[in-house]
Each structure stands twice: as C-alpha cells, then as structure tokens.
C-alpha atoms as a PDB file:
ATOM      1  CA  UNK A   1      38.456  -6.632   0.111  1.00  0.00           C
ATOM      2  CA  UNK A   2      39.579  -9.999   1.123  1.00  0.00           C
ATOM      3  CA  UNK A   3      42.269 -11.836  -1.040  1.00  0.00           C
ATOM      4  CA  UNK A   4      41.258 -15.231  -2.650  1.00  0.00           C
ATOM      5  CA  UNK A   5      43.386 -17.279  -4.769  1.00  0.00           C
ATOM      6  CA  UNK A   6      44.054 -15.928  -8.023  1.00  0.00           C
ATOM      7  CA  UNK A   7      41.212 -17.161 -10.836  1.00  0.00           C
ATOM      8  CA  UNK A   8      41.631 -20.802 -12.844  1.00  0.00           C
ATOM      9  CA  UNK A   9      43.332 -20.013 -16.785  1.00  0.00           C
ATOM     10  CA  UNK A  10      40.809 -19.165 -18.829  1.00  0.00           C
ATOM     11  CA  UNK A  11      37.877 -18.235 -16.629  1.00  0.00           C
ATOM     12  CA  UNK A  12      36.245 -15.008 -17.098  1.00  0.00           C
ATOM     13  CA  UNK A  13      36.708 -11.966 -14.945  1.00  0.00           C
ATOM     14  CA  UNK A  14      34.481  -9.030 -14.352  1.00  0.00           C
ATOM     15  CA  UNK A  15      36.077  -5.534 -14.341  1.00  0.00           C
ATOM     16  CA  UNK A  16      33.572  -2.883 -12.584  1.00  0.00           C
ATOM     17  CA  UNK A  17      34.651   0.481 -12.984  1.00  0.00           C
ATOM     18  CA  UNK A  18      32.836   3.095 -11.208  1.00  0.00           C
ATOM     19  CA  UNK A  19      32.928   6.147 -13.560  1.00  0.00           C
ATOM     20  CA  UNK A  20      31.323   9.579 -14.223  1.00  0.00           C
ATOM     21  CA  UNK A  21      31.279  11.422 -18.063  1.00  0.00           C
ATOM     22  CA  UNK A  22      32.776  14.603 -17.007  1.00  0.00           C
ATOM     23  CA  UNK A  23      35.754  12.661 -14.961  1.00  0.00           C
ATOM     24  CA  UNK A  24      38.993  13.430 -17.356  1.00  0.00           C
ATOM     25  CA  UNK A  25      40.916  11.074 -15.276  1.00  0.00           C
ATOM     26  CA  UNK A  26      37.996   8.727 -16.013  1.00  0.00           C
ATOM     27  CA  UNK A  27      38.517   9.058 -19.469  1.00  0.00           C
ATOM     28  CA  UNK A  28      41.575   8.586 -19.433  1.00  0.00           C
ATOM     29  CA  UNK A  29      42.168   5.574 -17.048  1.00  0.00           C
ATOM     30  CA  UNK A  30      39.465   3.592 -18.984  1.00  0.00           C
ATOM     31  CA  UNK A  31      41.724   3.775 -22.119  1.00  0.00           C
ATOM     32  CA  UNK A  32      44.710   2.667 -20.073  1.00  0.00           C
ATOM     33  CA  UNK A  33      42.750  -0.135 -18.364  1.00  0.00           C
ATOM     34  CA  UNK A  34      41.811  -1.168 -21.727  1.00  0.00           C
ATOM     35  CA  UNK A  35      45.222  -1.037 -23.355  1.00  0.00           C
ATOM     36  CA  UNK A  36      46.366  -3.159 -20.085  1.00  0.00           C
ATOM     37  CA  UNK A  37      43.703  -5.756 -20.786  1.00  0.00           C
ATOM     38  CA  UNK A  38      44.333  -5.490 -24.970  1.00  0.00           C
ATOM     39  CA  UNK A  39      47.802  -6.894 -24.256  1.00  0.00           C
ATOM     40  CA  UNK A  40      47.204  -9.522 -22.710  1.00  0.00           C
ATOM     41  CA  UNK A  41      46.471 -12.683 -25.344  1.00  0.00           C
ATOM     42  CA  UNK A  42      43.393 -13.458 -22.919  1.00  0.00           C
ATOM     43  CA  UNK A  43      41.927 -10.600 -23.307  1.00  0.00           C
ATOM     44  CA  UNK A  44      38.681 -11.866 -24.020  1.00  0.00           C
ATOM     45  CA  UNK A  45      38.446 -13.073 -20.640  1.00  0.00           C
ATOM     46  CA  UNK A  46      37.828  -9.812 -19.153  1.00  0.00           C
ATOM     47  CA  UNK A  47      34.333  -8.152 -18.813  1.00  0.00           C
ATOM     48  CA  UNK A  48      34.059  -4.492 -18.219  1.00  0.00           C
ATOM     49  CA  UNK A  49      30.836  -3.512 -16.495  1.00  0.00           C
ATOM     50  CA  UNK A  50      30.072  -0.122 -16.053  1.00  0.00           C
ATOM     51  CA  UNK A  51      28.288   1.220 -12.727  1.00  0.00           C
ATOM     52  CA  UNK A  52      27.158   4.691 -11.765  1.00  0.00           C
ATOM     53  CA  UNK A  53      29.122   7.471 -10.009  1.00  0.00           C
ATOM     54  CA  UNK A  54      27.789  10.896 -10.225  1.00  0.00           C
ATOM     55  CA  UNK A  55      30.416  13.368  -9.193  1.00  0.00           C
ATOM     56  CA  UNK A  56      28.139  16.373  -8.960  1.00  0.00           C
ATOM     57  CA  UNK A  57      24.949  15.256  -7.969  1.00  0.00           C
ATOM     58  CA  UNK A  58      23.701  19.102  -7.825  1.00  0.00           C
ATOM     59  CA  UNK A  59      24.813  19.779 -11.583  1.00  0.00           C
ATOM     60  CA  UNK A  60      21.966  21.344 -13.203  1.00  0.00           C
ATOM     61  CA  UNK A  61      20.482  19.696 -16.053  1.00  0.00           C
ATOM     62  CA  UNK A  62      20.926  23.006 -18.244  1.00  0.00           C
ATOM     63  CA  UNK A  63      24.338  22.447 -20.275  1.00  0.00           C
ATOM     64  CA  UNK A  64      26.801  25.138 -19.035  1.00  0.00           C
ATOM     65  CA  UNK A  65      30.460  26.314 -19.946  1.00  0.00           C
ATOM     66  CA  UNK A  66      33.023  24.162 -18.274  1.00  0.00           C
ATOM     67  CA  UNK A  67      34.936  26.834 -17.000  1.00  0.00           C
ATOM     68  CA  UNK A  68      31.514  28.044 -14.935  1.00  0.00           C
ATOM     69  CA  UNK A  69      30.834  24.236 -14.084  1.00  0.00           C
ATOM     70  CA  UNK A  70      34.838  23.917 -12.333  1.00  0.00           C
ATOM     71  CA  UNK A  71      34.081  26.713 -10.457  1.00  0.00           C
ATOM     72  CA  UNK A  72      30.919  25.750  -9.288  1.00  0.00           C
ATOM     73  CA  UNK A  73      32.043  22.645  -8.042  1.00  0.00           C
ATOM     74  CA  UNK A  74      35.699  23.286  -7.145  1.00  0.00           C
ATOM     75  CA  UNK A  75      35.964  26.887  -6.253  1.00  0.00           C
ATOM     76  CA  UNK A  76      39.399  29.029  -7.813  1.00  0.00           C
ATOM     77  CA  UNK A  77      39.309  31.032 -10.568  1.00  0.00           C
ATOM     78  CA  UNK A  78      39.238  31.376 -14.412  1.00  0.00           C
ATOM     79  CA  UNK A  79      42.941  30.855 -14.545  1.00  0.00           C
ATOM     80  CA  UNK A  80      42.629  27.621 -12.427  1.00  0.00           C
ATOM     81  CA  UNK A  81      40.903  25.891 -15.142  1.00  0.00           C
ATOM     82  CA  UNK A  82      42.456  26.800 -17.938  1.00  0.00           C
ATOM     83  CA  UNK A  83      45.818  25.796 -16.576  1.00  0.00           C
ATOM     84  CA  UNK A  84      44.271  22.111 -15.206  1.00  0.00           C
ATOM     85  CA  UNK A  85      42.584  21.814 -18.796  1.00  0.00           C
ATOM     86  CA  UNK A  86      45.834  22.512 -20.374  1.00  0.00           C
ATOM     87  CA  UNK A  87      47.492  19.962 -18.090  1.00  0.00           C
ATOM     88  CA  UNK A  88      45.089  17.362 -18.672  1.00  0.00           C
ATOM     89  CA  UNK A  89      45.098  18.111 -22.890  1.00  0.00           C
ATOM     90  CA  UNK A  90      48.619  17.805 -22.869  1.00  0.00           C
ATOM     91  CA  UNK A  91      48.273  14.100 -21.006  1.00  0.00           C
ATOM     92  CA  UNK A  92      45.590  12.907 -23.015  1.00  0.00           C
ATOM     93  CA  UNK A  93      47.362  14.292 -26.487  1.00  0.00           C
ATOM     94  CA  UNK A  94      50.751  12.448 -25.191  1.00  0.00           C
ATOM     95  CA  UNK A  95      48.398   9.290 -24.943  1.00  0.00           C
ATOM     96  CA  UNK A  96      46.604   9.636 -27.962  1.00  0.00           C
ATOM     97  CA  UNK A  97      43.903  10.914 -26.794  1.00  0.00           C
ATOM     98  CA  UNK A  98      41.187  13.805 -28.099  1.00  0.00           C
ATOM     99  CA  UNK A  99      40.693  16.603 -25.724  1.00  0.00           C
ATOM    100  CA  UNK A 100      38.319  19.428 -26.559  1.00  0.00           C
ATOM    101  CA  UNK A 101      38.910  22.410 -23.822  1.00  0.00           C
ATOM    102  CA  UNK A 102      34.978  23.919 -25.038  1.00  0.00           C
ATOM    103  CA  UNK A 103      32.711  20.917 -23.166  1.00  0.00           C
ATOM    104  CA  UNK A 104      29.549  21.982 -22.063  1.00  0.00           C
ATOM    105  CA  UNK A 105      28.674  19.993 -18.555  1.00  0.00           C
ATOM    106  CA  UNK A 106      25.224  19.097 -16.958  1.00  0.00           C
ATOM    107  CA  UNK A 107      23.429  16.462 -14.763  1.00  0.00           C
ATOM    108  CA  UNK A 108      24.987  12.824 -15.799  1.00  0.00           C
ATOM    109  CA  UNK A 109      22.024  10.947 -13.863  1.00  0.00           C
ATOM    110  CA  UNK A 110      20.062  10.703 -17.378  1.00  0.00           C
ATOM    111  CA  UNK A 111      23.206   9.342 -18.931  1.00  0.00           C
ATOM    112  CA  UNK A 112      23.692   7.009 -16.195  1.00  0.00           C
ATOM    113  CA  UNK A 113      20.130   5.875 -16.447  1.00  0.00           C
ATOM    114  CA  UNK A 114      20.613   4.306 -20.185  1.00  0.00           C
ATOM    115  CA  UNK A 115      23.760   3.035 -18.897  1.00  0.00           C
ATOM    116  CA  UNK A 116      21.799   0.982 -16.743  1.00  0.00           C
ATOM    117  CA  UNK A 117      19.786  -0.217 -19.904  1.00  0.00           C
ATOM    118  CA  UNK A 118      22.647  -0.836 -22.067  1.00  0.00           C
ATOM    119  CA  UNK A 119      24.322  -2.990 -18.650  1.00  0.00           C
ATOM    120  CA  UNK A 120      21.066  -4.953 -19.066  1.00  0.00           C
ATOM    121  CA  UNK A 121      21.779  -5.924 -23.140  1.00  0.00           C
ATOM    122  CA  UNK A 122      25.441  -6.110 -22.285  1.00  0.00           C
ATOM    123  CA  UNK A 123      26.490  -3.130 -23.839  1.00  0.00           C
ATOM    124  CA  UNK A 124      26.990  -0.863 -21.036  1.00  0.00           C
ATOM    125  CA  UNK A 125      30.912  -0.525 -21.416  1.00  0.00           C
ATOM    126  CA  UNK A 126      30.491   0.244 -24.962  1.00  0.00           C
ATOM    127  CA  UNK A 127      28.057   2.604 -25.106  1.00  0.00           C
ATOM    128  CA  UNK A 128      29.363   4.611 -22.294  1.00  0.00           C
ATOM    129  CA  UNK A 129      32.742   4.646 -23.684  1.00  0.00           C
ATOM    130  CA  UNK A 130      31.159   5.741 -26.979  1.00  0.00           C
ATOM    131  CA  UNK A 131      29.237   8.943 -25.736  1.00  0.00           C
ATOM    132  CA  UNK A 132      32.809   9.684 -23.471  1.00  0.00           C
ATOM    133  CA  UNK A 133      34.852   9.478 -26.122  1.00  0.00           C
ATOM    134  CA  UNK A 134      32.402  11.684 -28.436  1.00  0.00           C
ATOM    135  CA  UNK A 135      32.413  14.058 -25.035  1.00  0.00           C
ATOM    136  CA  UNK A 136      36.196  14.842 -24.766  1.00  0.00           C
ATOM    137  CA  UNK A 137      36.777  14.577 -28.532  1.00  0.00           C
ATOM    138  CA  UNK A 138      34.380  17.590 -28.854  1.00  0.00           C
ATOM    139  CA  UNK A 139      32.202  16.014 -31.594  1.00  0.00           C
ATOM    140  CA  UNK A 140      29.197  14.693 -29.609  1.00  0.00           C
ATOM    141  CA  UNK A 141      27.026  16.219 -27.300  1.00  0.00           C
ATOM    142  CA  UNK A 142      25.959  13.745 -24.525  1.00  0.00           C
ATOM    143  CA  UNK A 143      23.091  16.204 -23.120  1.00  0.00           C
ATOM    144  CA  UNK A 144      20.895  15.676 -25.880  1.00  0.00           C
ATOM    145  CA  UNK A 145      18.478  12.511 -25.888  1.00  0.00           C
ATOM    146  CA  UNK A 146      18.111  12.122 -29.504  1.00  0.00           C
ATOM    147  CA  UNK A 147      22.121  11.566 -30.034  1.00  0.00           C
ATOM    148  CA  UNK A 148      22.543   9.016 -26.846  1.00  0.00           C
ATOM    149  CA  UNK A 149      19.321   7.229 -29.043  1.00  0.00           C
ATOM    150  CA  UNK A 150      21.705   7.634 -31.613  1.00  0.00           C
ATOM    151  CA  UNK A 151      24.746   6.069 -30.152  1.00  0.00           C
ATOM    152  CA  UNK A 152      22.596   3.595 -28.503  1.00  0.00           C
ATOM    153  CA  UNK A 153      21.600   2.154 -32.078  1.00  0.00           C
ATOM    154  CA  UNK A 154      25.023   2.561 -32.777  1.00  0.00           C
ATOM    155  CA  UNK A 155      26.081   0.167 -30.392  1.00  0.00           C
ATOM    156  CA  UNK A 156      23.513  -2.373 -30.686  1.00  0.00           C
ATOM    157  CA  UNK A 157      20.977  -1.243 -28.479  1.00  0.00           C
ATOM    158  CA  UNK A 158      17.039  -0.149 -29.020  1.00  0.00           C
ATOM    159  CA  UNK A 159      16.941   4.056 -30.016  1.00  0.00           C
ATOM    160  CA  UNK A 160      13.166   3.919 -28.831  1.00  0.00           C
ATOM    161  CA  UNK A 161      13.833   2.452 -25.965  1.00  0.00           C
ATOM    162  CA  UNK A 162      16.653   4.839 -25.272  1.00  0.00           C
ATOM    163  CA  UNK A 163      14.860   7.418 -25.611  1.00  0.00           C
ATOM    164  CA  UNK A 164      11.363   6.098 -23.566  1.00  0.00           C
ATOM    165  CA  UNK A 165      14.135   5.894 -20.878  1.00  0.00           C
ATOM    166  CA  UNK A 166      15.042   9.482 -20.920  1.00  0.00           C
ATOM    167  CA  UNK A 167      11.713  10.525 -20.743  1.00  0.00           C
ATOM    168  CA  UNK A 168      10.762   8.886 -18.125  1.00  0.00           C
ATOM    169  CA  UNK A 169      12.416   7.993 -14.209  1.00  0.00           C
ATOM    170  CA  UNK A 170      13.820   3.918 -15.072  1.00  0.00           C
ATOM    171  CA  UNK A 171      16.692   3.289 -13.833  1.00  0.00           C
ATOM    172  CA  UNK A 172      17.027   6.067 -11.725  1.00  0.00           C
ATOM    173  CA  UNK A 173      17.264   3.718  -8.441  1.00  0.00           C
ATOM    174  CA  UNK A 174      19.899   1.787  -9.554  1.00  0.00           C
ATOM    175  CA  UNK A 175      22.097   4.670 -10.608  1.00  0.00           C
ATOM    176  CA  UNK A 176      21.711   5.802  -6.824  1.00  0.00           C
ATOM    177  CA  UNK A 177      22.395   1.985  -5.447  1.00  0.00           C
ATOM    178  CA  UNK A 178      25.436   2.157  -7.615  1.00  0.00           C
ATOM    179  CA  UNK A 179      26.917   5.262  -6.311  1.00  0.00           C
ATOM    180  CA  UNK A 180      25.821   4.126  -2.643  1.00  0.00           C
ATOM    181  CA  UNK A 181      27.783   0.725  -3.077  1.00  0.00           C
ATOM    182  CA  UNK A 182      31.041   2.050  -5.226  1.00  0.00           C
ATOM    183  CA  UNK A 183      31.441   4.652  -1.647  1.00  0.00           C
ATOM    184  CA  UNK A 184      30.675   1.255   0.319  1.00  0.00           C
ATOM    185  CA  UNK A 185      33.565  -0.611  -1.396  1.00  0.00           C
ATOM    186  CA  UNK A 186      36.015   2.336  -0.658  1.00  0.00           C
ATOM    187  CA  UNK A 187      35.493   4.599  -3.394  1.00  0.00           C
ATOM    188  CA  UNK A 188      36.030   8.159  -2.500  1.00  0.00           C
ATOM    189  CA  UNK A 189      35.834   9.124  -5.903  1.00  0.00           C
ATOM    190  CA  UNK A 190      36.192   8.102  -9.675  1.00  0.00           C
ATOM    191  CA  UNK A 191      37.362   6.352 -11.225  1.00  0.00           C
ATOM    192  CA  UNK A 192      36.996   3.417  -9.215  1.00  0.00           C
ATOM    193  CA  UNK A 193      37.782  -0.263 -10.607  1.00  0.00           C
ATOM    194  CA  UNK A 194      37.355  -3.420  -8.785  1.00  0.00           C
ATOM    195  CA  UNK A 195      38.623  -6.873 -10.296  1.00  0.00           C
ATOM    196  CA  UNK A 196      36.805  -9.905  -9.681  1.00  0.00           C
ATOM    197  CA  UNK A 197      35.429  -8.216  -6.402  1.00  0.00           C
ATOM    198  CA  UNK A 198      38.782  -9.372  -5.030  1.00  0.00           C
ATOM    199  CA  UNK A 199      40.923  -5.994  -5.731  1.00  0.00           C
ATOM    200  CA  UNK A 200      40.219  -2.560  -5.979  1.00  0.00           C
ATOM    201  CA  UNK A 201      42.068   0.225  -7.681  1.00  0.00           C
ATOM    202  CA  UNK A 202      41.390   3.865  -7.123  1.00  0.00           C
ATOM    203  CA  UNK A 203      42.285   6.451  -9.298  1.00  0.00           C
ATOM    204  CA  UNK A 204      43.635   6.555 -13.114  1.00  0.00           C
ATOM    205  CA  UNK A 205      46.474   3.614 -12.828  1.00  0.00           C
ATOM    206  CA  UNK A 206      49.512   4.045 -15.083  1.00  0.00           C
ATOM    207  CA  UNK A 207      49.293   0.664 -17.847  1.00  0.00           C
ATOM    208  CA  UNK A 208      51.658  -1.140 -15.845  1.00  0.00           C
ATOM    209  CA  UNK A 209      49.732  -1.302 -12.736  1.00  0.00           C
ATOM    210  CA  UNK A 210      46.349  -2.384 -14.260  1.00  0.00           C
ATOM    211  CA  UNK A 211      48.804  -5.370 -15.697  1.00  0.00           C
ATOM    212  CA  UNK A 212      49.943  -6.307 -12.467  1.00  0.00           C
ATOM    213  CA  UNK A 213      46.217  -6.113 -11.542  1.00  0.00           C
ATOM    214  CA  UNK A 214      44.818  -8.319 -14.217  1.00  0.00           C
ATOM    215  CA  UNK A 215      47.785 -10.453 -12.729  1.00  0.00           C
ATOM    216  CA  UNK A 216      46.946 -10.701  -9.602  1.00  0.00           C
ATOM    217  CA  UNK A 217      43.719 -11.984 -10.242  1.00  0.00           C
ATOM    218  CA  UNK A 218      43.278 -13.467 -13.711  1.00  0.00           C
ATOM    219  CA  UNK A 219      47.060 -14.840 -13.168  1.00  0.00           C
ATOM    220  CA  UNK A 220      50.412 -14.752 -15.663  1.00  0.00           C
ATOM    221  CA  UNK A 221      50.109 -13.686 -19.223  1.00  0.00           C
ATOM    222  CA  UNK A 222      50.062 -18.005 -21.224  1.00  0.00           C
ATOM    223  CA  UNK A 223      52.919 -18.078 -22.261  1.00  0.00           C
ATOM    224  CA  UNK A 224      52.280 -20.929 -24.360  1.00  0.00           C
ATOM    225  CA  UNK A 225      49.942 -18.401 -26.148  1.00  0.00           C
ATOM    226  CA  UNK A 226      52.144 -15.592 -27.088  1.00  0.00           C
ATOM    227  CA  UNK A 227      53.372 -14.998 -30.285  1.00  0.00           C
END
C-alpha cells in the first residue's frame, strides 16, 4: 500500500479487519486492536468495519466436533489439537479472555452473509464481535439462525430480516468479493487489518503495535486531551 501523510486531528479513520468466526487468533487480535484503539482519548475516531474471510470454504454446513474439523482442515492428530487448544486457552485466559475447548464448527458463509447486513445498518463490528465472543465463550451457538436473529435484535438490527437473510442467498456475492479483495490487498490469511487503506497488518498484533499503527495514521495520542 502506498504511504500518504498521516490523517488531520480529529478526522475519522476506518479500520477493516478481514476476519473469520472460527479464527482464535481472530478472536483474539480483535480484542487487542480494540484495547489499542480504547486507549487512545480519540477513540471515537476509529471505525471498525468488518469484511468477509472464510478460512474453510469446504466446511460443511453440518456443525461438527472441533477436534474432527482441525483435522480436516490441518491434518495431525488428536493430540495436535488438544495441545494447540490448550496453548491458545492459556493465551486467551492470560488476556482475559473466555475459551471453551468443546466448539462445534461449520460453514461461516451464512454468518458472513448477515454480516454483510449488519455492515449495511452500521453494526457489522458489533454484531460479529457479539456472536464471536458467544462462540469462544461456549455460551452461544453461531450455527443456528434463530440465535444470530437473536443477537441481531440484540445489537440493533431487524431479527426478521436476519433471519429472511439466512433463508435465502443475499449477500452471498459480497462475502465472496470480500474474500477476493482481502487476498488482493496481501492477505494470506486472517486476521487481516488495514488502516485507512494506507497500512496493513497481518496477523494478531501484540497492543503495542496496533498503537503504533493507529499512530502512524491517525497521528500522536492529544496530548492536550489526556487526563
């Protein structure tokens, strides 16, 4: 991406992150990203915008155990993903995070298809974050369409519409133009954030580095604006 001078105080930035439900790095660089932007005193500046990035675009639509989903899609063995799922429960707990190890996987591209709706009404971050939260935490399952109606109304968004989205094939172009474009701007996986179209960060960034990020193109922390 080519550089451009950093933004004018007080302008508003877009933050696209290219993301998947299943993704535990996903999950948990979208809570660092967010604690990066949450400490900066302009934080309202910043706009996250959700696009589509299916992972496993041959996941059946049948919910199945994740150990039989790793396999599937990475090869190894039993022990392989138990000790990975360990690893990542331990990172998440040490960052306050909920991890359940019994998720059930499936097809996101429904998912991703009221994303695109809730982008639409401007709720896309939030209801995304919402059902991936619920996912890891172990208390919501994201495969069923009358719960995403549910956290759709939740969030501020139309249940019935939700749900005439499920059952039917909207959105289901745009989920594919987003994947198509994310592997277009470099990604070669999730999750993928690009600032102000200007910088892009692959992979699960440490807090720090999103700060230096949000720097380098939203400028300094105002100092005349910290308490």
């Amino acid at each position: 991406m080519v550089e451009q001078p950093t933004q004018s105080e007080g302008s508003q930035v877009v933050i696209e992150v290219w993301s998947d439900l299943g993704c535990p790095w996903c999950y948990v660089g979208k809570h660092r990203l967010q604690t990066a932007i949450a400490q900066r005193p302009d934080a309202d500046r910043f706009e996250i915008v959700m696009r589509s990035f299916e992972l496993d675009p041959g996941a059946p639509h049948e919910p199945e155990e994740n150990e039989k989903s790793f396999l599937r899609a990475h090869g190894g063995t039993a022990v392989d993903v138990l000790q990975a799922e360990r690893q990542m429960q331990t990172l998440a707990r040490q960052e306050r995070l909920e991890y359940s190890l019994n998720r059930l996987n499936a097809s996101t591209f429904d998912l991703h298809r009221v994303v695109q709706y809730a982008n639409d009404q401007g709720r896309g971050f939030e209801f995304f974050s919402t059902v991936q939260d619920g996912f890891f935490a172990g208390t919501l399952n994201p495969h069923d369409p009358a719960t995403l109606a549910g956290v759709a109304e939740a969030v501020g968004l139309d249940g019935r519409r939700a749900r005439e989205i499920l059952a039917s094939s909207e959105y289901a172009d745009r989920v594919r133009a987003d994947r198509d474009e994310g592997l277009e701007l470099g990604a070669a996986g999730v999750p993928f954030v690009v600032l102000d179209r200007r910088v892009a960060a692959p992979g699960a960034q440490k807090v720090p580095v999103y700060g230096q990020l949000l720097q380098q193109v939203a400028g300094p922390v105002p100092s005349e604006r910290v308490s």
